[in-house]
C-alpha atoms as a PDB file:
ATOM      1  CA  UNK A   1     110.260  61.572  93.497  1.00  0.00           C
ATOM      2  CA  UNK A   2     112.263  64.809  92.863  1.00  0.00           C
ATOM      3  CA  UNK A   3     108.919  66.567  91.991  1.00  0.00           C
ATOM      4  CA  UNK A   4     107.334  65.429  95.645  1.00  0.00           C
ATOM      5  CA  UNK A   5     110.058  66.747  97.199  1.00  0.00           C
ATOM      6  CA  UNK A   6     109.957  70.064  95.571  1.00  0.00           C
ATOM      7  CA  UNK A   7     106.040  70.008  96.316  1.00  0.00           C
ATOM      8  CA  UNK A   8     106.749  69.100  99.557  1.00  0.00           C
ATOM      9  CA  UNK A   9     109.630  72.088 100.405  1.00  0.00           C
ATOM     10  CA  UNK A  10     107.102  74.871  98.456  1.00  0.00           C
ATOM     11  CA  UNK A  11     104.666  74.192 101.023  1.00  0.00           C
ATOM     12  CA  UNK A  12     107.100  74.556 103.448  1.00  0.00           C
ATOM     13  CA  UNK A  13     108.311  78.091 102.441  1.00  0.00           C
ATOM     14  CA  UNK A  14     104.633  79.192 101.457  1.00  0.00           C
ATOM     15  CA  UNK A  15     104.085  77.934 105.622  1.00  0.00           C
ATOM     16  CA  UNK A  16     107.205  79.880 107.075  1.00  0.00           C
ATOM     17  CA  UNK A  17     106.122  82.692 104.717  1.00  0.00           C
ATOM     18  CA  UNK A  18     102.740  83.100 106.687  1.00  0.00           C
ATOM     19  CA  UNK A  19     103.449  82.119 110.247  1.00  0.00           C
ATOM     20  CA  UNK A  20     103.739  85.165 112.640  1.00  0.00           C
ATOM     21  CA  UNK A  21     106.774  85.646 113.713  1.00  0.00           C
ATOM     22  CA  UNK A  22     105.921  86.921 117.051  1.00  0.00           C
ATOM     23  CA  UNK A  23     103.991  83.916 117.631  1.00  0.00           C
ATOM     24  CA  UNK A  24     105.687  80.976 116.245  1.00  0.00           C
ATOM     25  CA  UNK A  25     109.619  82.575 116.751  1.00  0.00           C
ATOM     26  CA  UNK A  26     109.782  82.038 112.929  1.00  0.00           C
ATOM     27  CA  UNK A  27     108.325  82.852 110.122  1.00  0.00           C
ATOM     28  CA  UNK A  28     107.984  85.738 107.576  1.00  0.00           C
ATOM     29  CA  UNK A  29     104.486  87.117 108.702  1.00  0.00           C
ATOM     30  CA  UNK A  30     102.582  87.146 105.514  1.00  0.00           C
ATOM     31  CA  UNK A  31      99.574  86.157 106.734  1.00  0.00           C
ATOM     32  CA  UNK A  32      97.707  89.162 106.266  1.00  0.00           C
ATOM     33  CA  UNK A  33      99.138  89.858 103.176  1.00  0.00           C
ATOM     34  CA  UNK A  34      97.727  86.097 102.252  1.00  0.00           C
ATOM     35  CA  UNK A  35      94.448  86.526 103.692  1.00  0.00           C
ATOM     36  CA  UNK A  36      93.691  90.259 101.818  1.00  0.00           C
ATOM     37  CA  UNK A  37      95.123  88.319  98.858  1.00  0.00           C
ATOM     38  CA  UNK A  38      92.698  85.727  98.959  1.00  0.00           C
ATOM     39  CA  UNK A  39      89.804  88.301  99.566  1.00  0.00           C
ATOM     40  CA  UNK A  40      90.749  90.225  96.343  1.00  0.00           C
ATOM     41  CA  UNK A  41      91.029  87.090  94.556  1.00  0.00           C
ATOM     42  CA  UNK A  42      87.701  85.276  96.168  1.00  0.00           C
ATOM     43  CA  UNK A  43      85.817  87.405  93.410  1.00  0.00           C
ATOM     44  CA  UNK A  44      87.446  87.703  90.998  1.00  0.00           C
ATOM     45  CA  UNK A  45      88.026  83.520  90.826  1.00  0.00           C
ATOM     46  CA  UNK A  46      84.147  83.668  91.279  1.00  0.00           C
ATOM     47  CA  UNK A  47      83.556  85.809  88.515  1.00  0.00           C
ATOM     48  CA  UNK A  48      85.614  83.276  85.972  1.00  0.00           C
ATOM     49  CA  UNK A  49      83.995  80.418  87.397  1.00  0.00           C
ATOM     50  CA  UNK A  50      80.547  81.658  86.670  1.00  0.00           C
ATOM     51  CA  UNK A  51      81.302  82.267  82.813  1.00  0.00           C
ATOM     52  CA  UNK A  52      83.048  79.499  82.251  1.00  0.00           C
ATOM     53  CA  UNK A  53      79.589  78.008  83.697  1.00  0.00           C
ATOM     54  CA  UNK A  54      77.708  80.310  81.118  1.00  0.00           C
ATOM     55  CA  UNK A  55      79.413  79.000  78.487  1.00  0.00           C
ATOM     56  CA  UNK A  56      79.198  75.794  79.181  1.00  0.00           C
ATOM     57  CA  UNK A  57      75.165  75.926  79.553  1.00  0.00           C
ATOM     58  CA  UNK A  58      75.448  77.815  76.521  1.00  0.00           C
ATOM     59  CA  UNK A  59      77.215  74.668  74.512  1.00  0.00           C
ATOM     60  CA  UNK A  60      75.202  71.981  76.166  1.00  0.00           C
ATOM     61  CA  UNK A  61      71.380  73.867  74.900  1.00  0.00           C
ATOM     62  CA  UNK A  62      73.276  74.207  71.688  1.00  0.00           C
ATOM     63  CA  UNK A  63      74.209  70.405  71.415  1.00  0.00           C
ATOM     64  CA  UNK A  64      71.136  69.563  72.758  1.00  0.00           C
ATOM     65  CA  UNK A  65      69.110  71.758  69.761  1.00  0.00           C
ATOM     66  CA  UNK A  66      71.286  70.222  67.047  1.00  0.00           C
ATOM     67  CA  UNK A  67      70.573  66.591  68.711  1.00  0.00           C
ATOM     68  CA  UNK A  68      66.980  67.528  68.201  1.00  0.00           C
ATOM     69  CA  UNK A  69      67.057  68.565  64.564  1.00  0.00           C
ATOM     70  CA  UNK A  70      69.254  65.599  63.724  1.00  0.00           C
ATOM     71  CA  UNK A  71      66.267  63.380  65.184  1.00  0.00           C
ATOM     72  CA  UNK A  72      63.845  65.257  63.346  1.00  0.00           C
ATOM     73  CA  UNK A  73      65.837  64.930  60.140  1.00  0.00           C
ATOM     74  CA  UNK A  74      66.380  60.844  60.477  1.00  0.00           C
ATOM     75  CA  UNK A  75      62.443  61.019  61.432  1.00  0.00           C
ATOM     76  CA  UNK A  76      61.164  62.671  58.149  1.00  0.00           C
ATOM     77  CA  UNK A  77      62.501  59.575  55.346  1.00  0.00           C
ATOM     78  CA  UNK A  78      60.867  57.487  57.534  1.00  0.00           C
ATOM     79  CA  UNK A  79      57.568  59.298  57.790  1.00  0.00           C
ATOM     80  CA  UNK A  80      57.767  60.148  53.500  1.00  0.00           C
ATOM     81  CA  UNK A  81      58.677  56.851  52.676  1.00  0.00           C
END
């Protein structure tokens, strides 16, 4: 419960943080500062996202190889037998 409510009052402050105060009467006016924030970041999270996905293609056509040669390996007793 104590964590929800601290969830719940970080939102809040990230909100007043960003609201104009010009327009709401409140607020901190970070919303540019957010937004040009989020455009820097866009790429950069981007970037990481696509080599984690690398590396992950990269694992599965290695698993996928070694599954191969393990089925080839069970498959030649069999064959010389």
């Amino acid at each position: 419960m104590r964590s929800l409510i601290i969830g719940v009052v970080i939102i809040a402050a990230a909100v007043f943080a960003a609201l104009p105060p010009d327009a709401a009467g409140f607020g901190l006016g970070w919303g540019d500062d957010v937004l040009a924030f989020l455009r820097g970041g866009a790429p950069v999270v981007a970037a990481l996202i696509g080599l984690i996905a690398a590396f992950v293609g990269i694992a599965d056509m290695r698993d996928r190889a070694e599954a191969k040669r393990e089925k080839q390996k069970a498959a030649e007793p069999a064959e010389k037998g």
